[in-house]
Protein backbone atom coordinates (compact mmCIF):
# COMPACT_ATOMS: atom_id res chain seq x y z
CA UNK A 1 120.09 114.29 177.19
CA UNK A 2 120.29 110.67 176.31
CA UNK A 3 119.47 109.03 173.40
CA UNK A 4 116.27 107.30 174.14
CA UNK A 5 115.38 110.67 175.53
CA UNK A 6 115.32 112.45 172.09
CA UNK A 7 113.55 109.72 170.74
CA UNK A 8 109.78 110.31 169.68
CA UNK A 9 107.71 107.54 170.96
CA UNK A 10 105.20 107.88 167.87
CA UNK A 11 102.79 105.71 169.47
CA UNK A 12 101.41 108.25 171.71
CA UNK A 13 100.07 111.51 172.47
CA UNK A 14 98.57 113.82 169.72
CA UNK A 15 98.82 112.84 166.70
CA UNK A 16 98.94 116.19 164.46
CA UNK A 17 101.66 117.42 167.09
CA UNK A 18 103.48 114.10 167.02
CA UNK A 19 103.61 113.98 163.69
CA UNK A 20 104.56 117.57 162.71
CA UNK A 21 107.36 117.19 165.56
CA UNK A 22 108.82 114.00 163.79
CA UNK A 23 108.36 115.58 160.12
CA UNK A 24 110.04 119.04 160.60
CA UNK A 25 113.56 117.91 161.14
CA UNK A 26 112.84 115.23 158.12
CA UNK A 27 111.90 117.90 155.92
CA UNK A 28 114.43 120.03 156.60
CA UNK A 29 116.69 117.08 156.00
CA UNK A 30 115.38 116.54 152.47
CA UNK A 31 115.34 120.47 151.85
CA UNK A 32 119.28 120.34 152.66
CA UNK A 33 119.82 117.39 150.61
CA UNK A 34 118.16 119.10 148.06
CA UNK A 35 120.32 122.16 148.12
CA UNK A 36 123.13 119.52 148.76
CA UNK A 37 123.14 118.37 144.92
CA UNK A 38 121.67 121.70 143.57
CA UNK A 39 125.21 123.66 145.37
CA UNK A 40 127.24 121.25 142.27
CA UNK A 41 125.03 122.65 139.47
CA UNK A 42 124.83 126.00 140.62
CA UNK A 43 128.40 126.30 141.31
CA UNK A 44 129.32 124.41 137.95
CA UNK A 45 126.69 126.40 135.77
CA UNK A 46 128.13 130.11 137.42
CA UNK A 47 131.71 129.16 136.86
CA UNK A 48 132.22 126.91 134.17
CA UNK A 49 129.26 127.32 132.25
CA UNK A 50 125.96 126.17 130.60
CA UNK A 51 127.59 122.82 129.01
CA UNK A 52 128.98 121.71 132.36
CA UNK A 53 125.41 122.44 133.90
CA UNK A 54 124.29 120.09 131.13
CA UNK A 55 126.66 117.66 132.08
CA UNK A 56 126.23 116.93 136.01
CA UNK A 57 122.62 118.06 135.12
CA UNK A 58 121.37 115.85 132.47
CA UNK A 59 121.57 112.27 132.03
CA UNK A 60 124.60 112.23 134.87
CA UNK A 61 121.64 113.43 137.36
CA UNK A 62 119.15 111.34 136.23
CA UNK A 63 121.78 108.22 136.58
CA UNK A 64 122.61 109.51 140.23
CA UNK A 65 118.64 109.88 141.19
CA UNK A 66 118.57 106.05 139.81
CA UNK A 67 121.27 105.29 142.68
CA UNK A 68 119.74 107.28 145.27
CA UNK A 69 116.59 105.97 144.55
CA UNK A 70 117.55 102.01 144.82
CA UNK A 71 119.56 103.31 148.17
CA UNK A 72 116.52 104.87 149.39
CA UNK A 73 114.06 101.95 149.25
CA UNK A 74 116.46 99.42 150.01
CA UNK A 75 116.87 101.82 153.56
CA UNK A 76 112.70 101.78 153.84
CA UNK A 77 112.85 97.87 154.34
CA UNK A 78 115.31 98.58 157.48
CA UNK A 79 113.38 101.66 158.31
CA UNK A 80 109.82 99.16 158.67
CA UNK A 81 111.31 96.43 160.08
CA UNK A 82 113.31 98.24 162.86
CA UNK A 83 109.84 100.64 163.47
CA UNK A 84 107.81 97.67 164.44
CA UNK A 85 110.18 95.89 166.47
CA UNK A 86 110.75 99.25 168.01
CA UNK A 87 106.87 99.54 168.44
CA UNK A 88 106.96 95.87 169.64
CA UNK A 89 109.63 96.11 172.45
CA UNK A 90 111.37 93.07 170.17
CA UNK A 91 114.99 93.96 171.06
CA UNK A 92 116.28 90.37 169.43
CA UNK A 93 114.47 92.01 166.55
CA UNK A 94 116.30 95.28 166.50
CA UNK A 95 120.05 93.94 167.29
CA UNK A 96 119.67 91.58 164.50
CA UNK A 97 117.94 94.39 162.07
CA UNK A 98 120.60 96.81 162.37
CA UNK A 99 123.90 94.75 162.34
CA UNK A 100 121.78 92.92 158.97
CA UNK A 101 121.10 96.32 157.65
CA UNK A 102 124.77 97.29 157.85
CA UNK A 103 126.07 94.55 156.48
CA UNK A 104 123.99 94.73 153.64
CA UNK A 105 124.71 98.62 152.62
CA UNK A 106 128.96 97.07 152.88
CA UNK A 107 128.48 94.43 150.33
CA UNK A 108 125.33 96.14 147.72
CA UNK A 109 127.96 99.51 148.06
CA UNK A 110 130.90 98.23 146.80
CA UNK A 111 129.43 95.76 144.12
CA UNK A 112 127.15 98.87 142.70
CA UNK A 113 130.23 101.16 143.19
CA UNK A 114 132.27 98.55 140.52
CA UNK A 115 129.34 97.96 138.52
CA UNK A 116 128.62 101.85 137.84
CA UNK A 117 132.28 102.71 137.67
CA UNK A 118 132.73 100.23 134.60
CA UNK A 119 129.03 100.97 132.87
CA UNK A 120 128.90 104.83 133.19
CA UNK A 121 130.27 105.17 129.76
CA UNK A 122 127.55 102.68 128.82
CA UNK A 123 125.38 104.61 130.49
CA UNK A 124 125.47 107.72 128.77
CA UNK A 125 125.79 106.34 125.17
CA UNK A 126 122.51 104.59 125.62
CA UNK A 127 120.72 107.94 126.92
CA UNK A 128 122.30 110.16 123.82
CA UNK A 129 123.81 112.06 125.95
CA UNK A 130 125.63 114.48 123.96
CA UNK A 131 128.81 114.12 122.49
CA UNK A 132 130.46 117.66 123.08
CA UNK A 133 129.71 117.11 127.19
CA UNK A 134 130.15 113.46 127.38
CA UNK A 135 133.95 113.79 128.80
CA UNK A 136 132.57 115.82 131.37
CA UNK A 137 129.64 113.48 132.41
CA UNK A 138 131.63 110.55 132.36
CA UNK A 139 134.49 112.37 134.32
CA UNK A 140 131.43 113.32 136.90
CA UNK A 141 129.86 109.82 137.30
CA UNK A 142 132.37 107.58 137.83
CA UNK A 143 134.03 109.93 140.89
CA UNK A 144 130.53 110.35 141.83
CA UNK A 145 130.64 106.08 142.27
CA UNK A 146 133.10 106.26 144.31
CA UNK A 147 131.13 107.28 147.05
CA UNK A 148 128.67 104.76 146.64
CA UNK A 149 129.41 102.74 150.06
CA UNK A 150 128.77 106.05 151.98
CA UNK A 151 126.22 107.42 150.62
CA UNK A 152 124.49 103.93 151.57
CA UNK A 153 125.56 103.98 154.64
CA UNK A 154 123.77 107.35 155.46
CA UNK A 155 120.56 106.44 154.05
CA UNK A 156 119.98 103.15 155.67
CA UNK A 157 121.59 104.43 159.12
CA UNK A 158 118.82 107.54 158.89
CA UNK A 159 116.48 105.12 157.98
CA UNK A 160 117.63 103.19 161.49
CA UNK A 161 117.45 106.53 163.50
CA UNK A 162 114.21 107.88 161.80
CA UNK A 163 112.63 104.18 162.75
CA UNK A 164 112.81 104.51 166.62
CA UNK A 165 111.75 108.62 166.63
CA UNK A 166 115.41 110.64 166.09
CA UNK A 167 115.12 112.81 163.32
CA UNK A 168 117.22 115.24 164.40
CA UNK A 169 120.87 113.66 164.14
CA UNK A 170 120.47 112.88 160.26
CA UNK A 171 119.32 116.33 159.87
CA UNK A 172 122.12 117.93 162.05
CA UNK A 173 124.57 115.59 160.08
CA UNK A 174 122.80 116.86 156.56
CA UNK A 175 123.30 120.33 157.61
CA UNK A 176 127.26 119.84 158.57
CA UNK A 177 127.99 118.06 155.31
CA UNK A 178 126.43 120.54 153.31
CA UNK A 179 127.92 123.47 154.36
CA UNK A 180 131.14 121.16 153.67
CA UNK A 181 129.70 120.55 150.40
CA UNK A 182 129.44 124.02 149.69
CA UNK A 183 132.97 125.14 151.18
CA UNK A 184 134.49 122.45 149.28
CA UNK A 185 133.10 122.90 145.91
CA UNK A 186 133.77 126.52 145.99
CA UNK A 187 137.24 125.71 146.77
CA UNK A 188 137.69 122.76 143.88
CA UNK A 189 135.43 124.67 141.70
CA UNK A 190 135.86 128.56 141.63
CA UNK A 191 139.52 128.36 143.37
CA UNK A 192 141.46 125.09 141.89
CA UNK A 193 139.13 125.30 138.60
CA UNK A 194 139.00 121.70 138.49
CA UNK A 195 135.43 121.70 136.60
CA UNK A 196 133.10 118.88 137.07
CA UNK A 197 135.42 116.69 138.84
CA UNK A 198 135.64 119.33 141.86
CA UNK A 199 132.07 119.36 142.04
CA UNK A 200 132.12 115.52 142.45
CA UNK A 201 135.14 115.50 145.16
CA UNK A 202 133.22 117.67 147.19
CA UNK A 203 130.59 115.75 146.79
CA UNK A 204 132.37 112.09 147.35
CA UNK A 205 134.13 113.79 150.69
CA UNK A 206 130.97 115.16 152.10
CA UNK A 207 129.13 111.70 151.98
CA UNK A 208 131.63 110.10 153.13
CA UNK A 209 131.66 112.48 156.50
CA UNK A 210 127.81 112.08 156.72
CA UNK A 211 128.23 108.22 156.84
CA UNK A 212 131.47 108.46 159.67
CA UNK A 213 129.18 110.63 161.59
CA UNK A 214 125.91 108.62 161.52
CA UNK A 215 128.21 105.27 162.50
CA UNK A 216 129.67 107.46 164.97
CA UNK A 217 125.78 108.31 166.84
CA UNK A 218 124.77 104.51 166.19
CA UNK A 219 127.90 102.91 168.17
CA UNK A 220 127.39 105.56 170.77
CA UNK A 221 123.18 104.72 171.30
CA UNK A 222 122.03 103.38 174.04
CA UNK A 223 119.22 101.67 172.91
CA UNK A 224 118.44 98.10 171.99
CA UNK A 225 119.34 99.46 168.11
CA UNK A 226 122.77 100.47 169.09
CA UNK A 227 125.61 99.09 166.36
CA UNK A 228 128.21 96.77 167.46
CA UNK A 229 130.93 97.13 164.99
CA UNK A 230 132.35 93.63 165.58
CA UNK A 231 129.01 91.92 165.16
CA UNK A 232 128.38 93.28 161.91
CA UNK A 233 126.95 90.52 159.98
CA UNK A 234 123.98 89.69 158.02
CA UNK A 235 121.44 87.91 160.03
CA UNK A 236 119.71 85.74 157.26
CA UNK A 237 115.89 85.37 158.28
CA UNK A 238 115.27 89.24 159.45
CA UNK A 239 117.69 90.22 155.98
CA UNK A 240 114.54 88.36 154.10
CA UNK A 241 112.43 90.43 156.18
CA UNK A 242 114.07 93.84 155.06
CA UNK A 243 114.33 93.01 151.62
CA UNK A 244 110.81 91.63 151.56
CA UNK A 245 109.48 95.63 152.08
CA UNK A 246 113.09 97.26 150.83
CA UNK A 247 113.41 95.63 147.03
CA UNK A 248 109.99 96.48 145.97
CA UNK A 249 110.16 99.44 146.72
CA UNK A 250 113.81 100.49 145.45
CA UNK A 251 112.77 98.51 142.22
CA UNK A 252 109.66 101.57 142.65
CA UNK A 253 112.34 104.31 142.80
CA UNK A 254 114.71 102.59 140.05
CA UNK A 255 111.73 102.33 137.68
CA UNK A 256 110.81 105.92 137.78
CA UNK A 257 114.85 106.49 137.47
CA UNK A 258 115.00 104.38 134.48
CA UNK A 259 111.58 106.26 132.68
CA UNK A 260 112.87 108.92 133.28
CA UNK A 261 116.18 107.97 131.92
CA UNK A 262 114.07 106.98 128.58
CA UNK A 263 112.57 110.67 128.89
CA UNK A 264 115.91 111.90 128.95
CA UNK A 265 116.78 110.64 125.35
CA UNK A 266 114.41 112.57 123.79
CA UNK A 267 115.02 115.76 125.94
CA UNK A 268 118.84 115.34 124.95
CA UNK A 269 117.81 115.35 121.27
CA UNK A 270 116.45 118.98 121.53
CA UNK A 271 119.83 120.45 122.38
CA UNK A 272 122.09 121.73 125.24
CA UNK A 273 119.69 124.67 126.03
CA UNK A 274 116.67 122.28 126.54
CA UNK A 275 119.54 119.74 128.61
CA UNK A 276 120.47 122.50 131.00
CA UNK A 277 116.50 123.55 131.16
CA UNK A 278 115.71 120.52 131.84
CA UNK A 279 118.94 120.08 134.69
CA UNK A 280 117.86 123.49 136.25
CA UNK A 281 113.92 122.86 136.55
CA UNK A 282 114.50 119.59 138.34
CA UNK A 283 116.47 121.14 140.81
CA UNK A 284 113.95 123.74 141.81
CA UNK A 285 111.25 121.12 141.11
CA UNK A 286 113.23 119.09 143.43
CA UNK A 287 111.92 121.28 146.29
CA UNK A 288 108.48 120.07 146.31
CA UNK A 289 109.95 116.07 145.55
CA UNK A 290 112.16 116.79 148.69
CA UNK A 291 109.42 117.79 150.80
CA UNK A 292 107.01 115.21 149.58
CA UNK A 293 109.62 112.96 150.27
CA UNK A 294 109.65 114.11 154.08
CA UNK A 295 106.40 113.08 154.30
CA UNK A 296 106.41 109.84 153.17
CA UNK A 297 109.20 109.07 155.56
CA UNK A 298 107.61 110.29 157.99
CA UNK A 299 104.19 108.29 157.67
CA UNK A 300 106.14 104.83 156.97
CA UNK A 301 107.66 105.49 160.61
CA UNK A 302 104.92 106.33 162.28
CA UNK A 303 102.57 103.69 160.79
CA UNK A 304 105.42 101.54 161.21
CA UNK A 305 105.48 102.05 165.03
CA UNK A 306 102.05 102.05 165.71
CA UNK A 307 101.54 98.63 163.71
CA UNK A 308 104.42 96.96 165.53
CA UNK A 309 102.41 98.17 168.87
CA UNK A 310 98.99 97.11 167.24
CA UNK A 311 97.36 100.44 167.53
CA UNK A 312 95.33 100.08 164.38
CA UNK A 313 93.10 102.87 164.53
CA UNK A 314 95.91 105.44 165.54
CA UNK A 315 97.56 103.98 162.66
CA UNK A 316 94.81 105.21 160.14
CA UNK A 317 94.14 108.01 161.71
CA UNK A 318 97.96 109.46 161.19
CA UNK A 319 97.09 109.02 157.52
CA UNK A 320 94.67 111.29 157.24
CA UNK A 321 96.34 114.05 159.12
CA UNK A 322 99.20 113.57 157.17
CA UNK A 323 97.50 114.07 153.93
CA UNK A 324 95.84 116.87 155.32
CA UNK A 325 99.04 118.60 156.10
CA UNK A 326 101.04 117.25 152.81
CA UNK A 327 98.23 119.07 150.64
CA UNK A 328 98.48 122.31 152.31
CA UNK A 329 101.99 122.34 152.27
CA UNK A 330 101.25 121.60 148.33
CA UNK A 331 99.23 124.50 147.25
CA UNK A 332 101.20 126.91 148.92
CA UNK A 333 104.37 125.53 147.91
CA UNK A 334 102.92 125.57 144.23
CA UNK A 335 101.78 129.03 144.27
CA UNK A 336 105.39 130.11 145.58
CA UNK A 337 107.26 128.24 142.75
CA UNK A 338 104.97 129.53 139.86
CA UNK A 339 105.14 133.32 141.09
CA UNK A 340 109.57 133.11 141.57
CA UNK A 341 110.39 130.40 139.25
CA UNK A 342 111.70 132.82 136.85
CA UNK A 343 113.92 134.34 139.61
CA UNK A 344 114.99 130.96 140.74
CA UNK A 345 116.44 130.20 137.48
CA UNK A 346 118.55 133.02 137.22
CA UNK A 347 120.28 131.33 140.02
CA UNK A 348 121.67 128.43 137.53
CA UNK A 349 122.41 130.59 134.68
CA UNK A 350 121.78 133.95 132.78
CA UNK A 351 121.16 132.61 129.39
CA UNK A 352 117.70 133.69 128.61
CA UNK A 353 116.51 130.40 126.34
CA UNK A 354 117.31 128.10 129.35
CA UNK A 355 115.35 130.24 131.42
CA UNK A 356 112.31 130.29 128.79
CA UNK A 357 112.92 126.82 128.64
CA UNK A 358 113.08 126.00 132.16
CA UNK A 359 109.28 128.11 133.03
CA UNK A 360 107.74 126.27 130.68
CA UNK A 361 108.64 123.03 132.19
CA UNK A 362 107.10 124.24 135.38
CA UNK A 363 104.11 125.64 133.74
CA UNK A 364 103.44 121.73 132.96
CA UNK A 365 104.08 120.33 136.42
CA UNK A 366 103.03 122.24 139.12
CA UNK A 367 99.62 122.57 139.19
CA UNK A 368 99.26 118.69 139.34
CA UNK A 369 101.78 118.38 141.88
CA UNK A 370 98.53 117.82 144.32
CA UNK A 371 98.36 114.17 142.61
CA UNK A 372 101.29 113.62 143.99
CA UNK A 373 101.07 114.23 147.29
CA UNK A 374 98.48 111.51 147.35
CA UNK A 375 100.36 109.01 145.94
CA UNK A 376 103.39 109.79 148.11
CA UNK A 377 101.35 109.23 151.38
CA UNK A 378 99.43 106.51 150.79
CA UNK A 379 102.08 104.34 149.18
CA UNK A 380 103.97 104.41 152.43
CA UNK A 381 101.73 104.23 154.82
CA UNK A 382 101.20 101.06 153.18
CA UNK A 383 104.93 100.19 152.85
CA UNK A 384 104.67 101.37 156.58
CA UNK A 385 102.46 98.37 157.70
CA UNK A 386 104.47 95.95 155.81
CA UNK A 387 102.05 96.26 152.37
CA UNK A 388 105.05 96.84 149.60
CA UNK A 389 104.40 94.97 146.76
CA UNK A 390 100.90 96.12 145.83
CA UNK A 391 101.86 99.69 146.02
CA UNK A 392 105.46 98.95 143.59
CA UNK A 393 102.93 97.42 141.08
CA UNK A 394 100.56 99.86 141.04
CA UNK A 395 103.57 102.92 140.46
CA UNK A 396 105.28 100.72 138.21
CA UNK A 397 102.53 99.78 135.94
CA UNK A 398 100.85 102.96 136.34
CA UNK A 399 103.73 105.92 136.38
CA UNK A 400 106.70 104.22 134.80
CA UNK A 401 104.74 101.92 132.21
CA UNK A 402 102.51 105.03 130.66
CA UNK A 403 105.69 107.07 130.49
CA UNK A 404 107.76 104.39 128.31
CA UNK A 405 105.10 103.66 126.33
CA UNK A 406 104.42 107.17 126.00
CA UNK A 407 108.24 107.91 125.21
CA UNK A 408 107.96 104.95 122.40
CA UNK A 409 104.46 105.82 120.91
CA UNK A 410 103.66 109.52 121.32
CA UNK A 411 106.89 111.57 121.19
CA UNK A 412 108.41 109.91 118.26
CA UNK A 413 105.80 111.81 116.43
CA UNK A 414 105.37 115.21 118.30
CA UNK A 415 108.99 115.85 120.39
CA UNK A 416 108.58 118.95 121.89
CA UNK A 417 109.51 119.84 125.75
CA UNK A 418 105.48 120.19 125.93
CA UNK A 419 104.60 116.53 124.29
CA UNK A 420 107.96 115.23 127.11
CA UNK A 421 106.34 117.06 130.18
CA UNK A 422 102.60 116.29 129.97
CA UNK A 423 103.29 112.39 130.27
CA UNK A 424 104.21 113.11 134.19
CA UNK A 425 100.77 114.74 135.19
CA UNK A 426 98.75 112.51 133.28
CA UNK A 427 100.89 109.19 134.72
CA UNK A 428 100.30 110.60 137.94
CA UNK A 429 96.02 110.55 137.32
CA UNK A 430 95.93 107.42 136.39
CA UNK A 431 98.10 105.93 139.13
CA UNK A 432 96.42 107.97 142.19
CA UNK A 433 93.41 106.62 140.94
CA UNK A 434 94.30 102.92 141.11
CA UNK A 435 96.10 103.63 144.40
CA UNK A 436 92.88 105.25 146.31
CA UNK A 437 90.83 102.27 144.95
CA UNK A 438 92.90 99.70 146.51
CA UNK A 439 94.07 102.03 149.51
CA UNK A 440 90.29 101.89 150.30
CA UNK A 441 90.41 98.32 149.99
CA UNK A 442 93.07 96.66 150.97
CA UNK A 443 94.12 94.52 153.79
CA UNK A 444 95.70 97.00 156.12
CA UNK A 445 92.54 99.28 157.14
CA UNK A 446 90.69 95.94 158.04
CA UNK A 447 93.56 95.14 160.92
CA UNK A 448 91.95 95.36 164.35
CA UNK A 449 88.32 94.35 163.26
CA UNK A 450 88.16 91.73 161.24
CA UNK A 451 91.44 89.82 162.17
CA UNK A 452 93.98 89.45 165.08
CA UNK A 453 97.10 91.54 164.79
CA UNK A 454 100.05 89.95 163.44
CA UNK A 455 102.31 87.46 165.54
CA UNK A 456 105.61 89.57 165.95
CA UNK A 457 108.81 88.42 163.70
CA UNK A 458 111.29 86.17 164.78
């Protein structure tokens, strides 16, 4: 089978079926990246104990999830431009997106891959993180740079395959590197008992297979989005263009990275116990992230696609199944995770005030996790249409501001894991709130009726 055969041409056909057949590989994808960076802290926590889990856990993980993030929606500019020339037929469009796109994850890579190298220590000073694991963390981060220019590379070459329908290859290519993950940090871990900087080897050496491979599949397409390595270069106009829907939304991502950087301080305050609580309930709360994730990748593409082909009303139509789908998934996901957390934290470690910890934690999120899922969806279907910047304002202002100035104002005077976990549900009410008033409103849902659909990009 070629590759514009396993291709999903998202402008057709039923939606529901369309869409689940384009999300399942996606959110198996995010599931294995998921157990990707849960295999280090596991692994760590089992074999060399609770203050190593703190230290790839705590403010090292939340410093990594600021990377990511950035990485992420820098890729969702390439992943919307790409999707509507795809949708479009543009192939002038696509040659010049990918090669730009490319080019791009070369140069941001290395300079963020100096920059964090040099700053980690920085870093971790300005987040308290404790003293007796700071060797450890620092040891962990800067390795962890080292990958930087790979793990870029994967994201924004998924984001090129997820724009024109293939799914699959990132997720076969997740599922490889994984397994090498887990191979490999059971082998620096457990067998050469290198501590945290096994963890991070494996780690460093598994990206950097998941970005040979996903080069590999893009030289080898034969579509109009194939890469040409020798005319890799950044194409000015159409890099505008990709920035124009990638920056505000990876300053989106780094914003809740930084908050929750500023949440970290506090947390580190309370002690190791509450660090590694705190490490181990994000990585089983990462489930439900990873699959709301899914979702909104999925619904960026496939409004992406459908507005490059001006099918309006198919368009806003996917949105609604997709938010019908997301909150089922939700309250069955929610139920699952409040009747085995307890269970699932035994995995990380066997001291009992982590675990106590830990539940409590969850007690506090998941039964608003439902907020989320609308804010997750209807952000990017915006994004998906080309509508960025209103949606980075309104998570900005609404999730990240309330938490800082909740951080500043209101735990100073009552620090307690409960007074540091209620600021995410209630930053999540007010921001779904602004969201669905504007959602209703804006621009996008008027396309089709009131205007003529946009003149395709040059």
């Amino acid at each position: 089978m070629d590759t514009a055969q396993r291709n999903l041409d998202l402008t057709e056909g039923v939606i529901w079926k369309k869409l689940l057949l384009f999300l399942l590989p996606i959110a198996a994808g995010t599931l294995f990246q998921q157990f990707y960076s849960t295999v280090d802290a596991v692994i760590v926590g089992q074999f060399v104990g609770s203050d190593a889990l703190a230290a790839v856990g705590g403010s090292a993980a939340v410093i990594v999830q600021l990377v990511v993030g950035i990485f992420t929606g820098l890729s969702s500019g390439a992943t919307v431009v790409i999707s509507h020339g795809y949708g479009a037929g543009d192939k002038e469009k696509l040659h010049h997106a990918v090669h730009s796109a490319i080019a791009f994850s070369l140069l941001a890579g290395a300079a963020i891959t100096v920059v964090g190298i040099l700053l980690t220590p920085d870093a971790l000073r300005w987040t308290k993180n404790p003293e007796e694991i700071m060797g450890d963390a620092t040891l962990y981060l800067r390795l962890y740079f080292l990958g930087t220019i790979p793990t870029l590379l994967f994201n924004m070459g998924s984001g090129i395959l997820r724009a024109v329908g293939d799914a699959r290859r990132p997720l076969y290519y997740l599922i490889v590197c994984c397994l090498l993950n887990v191979v490999l940090d059971l082998l620096f871990v457990a067998g050469f008992h290198l501590g945290v900087a096994g963890a991070a080897i494996a780690t460093t050496i598994a990206n950097l297979t998941s970005a040979l491979l996903i080069l590999r599949q893009l030289a080898r397409a034969q579509g109009d989005y194939r890469l040409h390595p020798r005319q890799i270069r950044v194409h000015g106009p159409t890099l505008v263009h990709i920035l124009g829907i990638g920056v505000p939304a990876a300053i989106e991502s780094a914003m809740y990275a930084v908050s929750n950087l500023l949440i970290q301080v506090p947390i580190n305050t309370l002690g190791t116990d509450a660090v590694a609580a705190w490490s181990a309930t994000s990585k089983v709360d990462g489930i439900y992230w990873s699959l709301m994730i899914s979702f909104g990748v999925a619904i960026m593409a496939f409004v992406g696609q459908n507005y490059g082909a001006g099918k309006y009303d198919r368009m806003r139509a996917s949105v609604r199944v997709c938010l019908k789908i997301a909150l089922g998934m939700t309250v069955v996901l929610s139920v699952l995770l409040l009747v085995f957390a307890r269970y699932c934290f035994r995995i990380f470690t066997d001291n009992p005030q982590v675990i106590q910890y830990a539940i409590e934690i969850m007690g506090y999120f998941v039964p608003f996790y439902f907020l989320w899922t609308f804010i997750e969806v209807l952000a990017n279907a915006l994004r998906g249409s080309g509508d960025a910047l209103v949606p980075m304002v309104i998570s900005v202002g609404g999730i990240c501001g309330l938490r800082i100035l909740w951080v500043f104002f209101v735990v100073p005077h009552w620090t307690s894991l409960l007074s540091i976990s209620i600021c995410y549900p209630i930053s999540w009410a007010v921001t779904v709130t602004v969201l669905l008033l504007y959602f209703r409103r804006g621009r996008w849902r008027k396309l089709g009726r009131e205007e003529p659909a946009p003149p395709a990009q040059p």
